[in-house]
Structures are given as C-alpha cells and as structure tokens.
Protein backbone atom coordinates (compact mmCIF):
# COMPACT_ATOMS: atom_id res chain seq x y z
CA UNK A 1 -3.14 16.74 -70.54
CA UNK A 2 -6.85 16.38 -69.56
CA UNK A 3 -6.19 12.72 -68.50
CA UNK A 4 -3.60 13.67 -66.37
CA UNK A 5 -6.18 16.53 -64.66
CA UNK A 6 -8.78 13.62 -64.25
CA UNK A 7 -5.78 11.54 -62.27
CA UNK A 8 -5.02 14.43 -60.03
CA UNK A 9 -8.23 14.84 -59.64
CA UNK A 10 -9.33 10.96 -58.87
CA UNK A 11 -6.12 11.47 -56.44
CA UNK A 12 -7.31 14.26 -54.50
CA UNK A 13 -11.04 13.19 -54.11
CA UNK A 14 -9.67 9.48 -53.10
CA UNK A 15 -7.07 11.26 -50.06
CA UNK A 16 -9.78 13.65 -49.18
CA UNK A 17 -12.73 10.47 -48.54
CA UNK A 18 -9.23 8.27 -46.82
CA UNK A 19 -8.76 11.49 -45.02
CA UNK A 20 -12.67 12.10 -43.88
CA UNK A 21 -12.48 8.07 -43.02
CA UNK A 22 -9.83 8.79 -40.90
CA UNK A 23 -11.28 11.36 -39.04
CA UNK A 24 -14.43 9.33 -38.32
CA UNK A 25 -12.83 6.28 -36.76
CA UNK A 26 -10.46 8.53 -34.89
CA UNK A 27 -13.85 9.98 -33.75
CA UNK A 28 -15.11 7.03 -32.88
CA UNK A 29 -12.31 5.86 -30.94
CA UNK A 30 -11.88 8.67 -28.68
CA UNK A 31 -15.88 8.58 -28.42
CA UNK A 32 -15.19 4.89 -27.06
CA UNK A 33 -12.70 5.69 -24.79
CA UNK A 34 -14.96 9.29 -23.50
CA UNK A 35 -17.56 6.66 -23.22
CA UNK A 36 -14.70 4.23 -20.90
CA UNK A 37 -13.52 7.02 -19.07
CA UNK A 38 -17.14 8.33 -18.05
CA UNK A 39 -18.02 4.59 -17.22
CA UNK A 40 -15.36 3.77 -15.08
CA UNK A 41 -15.93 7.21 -13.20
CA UNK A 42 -19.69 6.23 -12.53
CA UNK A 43 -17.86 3.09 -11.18
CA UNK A 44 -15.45 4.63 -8.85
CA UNK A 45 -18.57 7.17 -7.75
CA UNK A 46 -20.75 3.88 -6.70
CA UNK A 47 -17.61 2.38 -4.71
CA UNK A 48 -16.61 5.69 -2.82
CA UNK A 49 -19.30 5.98 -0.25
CA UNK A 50 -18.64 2.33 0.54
CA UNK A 51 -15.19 3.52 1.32
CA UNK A 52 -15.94 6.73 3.34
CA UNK A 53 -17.24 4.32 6.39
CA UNK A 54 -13.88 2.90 6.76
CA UNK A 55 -10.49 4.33 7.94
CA UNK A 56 -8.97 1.20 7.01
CA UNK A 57 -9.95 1.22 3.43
CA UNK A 58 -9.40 5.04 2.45
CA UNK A 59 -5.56 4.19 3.24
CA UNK A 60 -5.17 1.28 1.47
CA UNK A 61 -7.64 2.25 -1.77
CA UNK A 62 -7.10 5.36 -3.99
CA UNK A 63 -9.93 4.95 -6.44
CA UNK A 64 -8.35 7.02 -9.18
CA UNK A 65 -9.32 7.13 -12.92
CA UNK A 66 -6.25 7.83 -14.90
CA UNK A 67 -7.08 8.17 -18.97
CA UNK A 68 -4.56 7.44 -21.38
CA UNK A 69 -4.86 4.79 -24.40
CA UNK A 70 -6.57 2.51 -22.47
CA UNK A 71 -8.28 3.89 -19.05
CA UNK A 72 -8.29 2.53 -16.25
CA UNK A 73 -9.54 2.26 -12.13
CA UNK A 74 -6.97 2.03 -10.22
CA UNK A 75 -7.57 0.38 -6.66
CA UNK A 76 -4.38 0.31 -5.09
CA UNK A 77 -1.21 -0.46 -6.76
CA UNK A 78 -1.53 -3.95 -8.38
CA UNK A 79 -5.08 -3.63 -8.99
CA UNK A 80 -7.32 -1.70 -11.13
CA UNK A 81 -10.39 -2.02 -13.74
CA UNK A 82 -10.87 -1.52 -17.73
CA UNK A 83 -13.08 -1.80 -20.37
CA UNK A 84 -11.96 -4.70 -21.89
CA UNK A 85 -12.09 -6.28 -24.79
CA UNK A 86 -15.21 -3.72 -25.47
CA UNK A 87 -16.49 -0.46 -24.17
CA UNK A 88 -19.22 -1.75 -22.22
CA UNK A 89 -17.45 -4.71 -20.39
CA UNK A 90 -15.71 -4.46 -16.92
CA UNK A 91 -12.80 -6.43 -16.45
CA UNK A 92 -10.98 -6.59 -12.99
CA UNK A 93 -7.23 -7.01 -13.48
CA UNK A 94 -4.73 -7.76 -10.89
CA UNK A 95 -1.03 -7.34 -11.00
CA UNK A 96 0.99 -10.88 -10.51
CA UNK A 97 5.03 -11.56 -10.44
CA UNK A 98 5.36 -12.40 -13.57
CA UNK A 99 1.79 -11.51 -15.35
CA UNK A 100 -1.51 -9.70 -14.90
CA UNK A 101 -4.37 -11.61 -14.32
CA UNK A 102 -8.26 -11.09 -14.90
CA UNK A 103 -9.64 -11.53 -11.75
CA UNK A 104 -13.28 -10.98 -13.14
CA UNK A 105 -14.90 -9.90 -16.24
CA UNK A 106 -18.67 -8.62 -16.62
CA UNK A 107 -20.76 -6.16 -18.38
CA UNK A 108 -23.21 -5.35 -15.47
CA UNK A 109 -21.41 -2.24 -13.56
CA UNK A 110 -23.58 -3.18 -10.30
CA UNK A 111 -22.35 -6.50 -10.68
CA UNK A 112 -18.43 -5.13 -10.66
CA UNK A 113 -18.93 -2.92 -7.97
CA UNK A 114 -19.94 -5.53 -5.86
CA UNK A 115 -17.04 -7.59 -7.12
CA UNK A 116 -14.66 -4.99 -6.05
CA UNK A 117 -16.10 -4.57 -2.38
CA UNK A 118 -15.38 -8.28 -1.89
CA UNK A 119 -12.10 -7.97 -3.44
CA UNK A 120 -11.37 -5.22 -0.83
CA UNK A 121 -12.61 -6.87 2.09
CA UNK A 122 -10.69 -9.79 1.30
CA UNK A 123 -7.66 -7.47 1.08
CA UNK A 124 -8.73 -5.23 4.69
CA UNK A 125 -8.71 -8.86 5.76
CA UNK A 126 -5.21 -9.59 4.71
CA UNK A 127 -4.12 -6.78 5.43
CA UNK A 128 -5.16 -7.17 9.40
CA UNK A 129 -3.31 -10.72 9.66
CA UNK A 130 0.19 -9.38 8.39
CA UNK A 131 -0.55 -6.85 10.97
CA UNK A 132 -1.25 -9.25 13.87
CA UNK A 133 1.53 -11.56 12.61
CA UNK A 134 3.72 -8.90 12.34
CA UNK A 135 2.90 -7.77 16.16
CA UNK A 136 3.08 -10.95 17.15
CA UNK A 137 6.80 -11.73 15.97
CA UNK A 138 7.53 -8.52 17.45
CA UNK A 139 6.57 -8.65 21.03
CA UNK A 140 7.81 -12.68 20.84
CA UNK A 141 11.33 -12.91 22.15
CA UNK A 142 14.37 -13.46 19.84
CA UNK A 143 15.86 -16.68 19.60
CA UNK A 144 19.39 -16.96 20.09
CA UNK A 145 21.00 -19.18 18.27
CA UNK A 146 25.12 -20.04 19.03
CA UNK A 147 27.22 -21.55 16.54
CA UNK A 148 27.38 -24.79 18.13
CA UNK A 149 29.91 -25.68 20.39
CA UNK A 150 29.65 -25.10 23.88
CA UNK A 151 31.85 -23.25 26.36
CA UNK A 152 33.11 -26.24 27.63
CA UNK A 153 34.71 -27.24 24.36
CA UNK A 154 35.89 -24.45 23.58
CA UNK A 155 38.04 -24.14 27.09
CA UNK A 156 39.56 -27.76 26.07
CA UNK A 157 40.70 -27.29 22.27
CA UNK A 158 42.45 -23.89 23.75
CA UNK A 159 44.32 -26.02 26.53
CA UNK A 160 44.90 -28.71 23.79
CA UNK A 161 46.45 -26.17 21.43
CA UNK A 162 48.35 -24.79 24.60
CA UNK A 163 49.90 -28.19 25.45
CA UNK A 164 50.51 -29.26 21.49
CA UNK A 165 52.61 -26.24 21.18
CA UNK A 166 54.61 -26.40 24.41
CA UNK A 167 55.22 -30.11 23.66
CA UNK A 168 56.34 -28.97 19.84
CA UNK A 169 58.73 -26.58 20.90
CA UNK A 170 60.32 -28.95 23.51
CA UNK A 171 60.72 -30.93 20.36
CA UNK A 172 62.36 -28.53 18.38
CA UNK A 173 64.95 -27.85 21.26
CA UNK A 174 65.59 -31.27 21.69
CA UNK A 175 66.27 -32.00 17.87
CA UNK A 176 68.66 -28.88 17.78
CA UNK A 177 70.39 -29.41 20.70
CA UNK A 178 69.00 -26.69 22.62
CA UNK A 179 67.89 -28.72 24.92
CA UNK A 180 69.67 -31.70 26.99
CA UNK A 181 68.24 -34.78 28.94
C-alpha cells in the first residue's frame, strides 16, 4: 500500500509542476502579445498626427488596433500590420484576391512608420486618379452604339417581305383555283 501512496504521490507532484509549466508559458504568451498590442499602439500613435493634416487620409485610414490571437493595425480594409514571426518585428501585410502578401517586414518601428506613410500616399494617389477617371467618363458623352443595320435596310427587307408574301398568296390562289388568268 505504501508504493501505491508514493505513485499517487509522484502523480500529483508531476500534474502540479505540468500544471505550474503551463501557467508560465501561458504567461508568457499573453506577455508577448501585451507586449504586440502596446507596440503596435505606439505605432498607430506615431502615424496619427501625420494623418490629422489631411482630410483625404482620415477617410480613407482608420488606424485601429484590434487584439485577438494575433493583433493587428489595421489601415484600411485590405491592409494592416503584425508582429510577425516575433514580438519585436513589424510586418506590413496586404490583402490580395487570392492571398495576403507581406508588403514589408522590419524590426525598426521608425522604419515601419515611414513605410506606411509611403504606402498611404501611394494609395491618396490612387485614390485621386479613379476619381479624375471616374469624372472624366462621366462628364464624356455616351456612345451610342446601334445594332448594325441602317435605316435604309431596314425599310427594304420590310418591302421585300411585303412583296414575297403578296406574291405567295397569289400563288396559293392560283394553285387552288381561287384565282383565274
């Protein structure tokens, strides 16, 4: 019976260390992802003012830091930053059809912050040609396009129809003695 107490006992001091293990890397990973979360909201504090100068930009950007498993920077709706693959590295990640793609990767946050002000101009400037384009095709008139045949033709296959059926029921009333020469 005393062997079986020094089991138990080996059992319960071996689950309470797993246990205390456990609760140390689960403190350690939400201490990694407190330490993302307050890293990417230094970020988005360093990019606001650079937004707050332009109309443009505070309607297309909503810097917002949204925690979860792996928090993130959102920049608009296909774009937004992590740190990835480590706490202490920025990665830019963009949205694509079919896949997301790291648009740039870097462990200096003054380095990413003046990533993401390019990134934005370049998208203030895309945004301003669809605009243009967009005005332009409006105020441009419609083309009008017919389906091909002119007015002209259109008057002669009637009158051709017109004569081919007068002619075919002159026909008939010939052939059935309706009619004589």
């Amino acid at each position: 019976m005393g062997s079986q107490m020094a089991e138990v006992d080996a059992l319960t001091k071996a689950l309470k260390d797993a246990r205390l293990a456990e609760a140390v890397q689960l403190d350690a990973i939400l201490n990694a992802r407190d330490a993302r979360i307050l890293r990417l909201g230094a970020l988005r504090d360093a990019v606001l003012p650079e937004l707050a100068a332009h109309d443009e930009a505070k309607k297309l950007f909503d810097l917002n830091v949204v925690e979860g498993e792996r928090p993130k920077l959102w920049l608009d709706l296909i774009s937004w930053v992590e740190m990835q693959p480590d706490p202490k590295t920025y990665r830019l990640v963009q949205s694509r059809e079919s896949a997301e793609g790291v648009l740039f990767e870097t462990t200096d946050a003054a380095e990413m912050q003046r990533y993401i002000i390019r990134v934005m101009a370049h998208r203030l400037i895309e945004r301003e040609r669809k605009q243009v384009s967009v005005a332009a095709s409006a105020t441009r008139e419609p083309e009008t396009k017919t389906a091909g045949y002119s007015f002209g033709a259109l008057v002669f296959v009637w009158i051709s129809g017109l004569a081919f059926g007068v002619l075919a029921l002159v026909a008939y009333g010939l052939i059935n003695g309706m009619l004589k020469i």
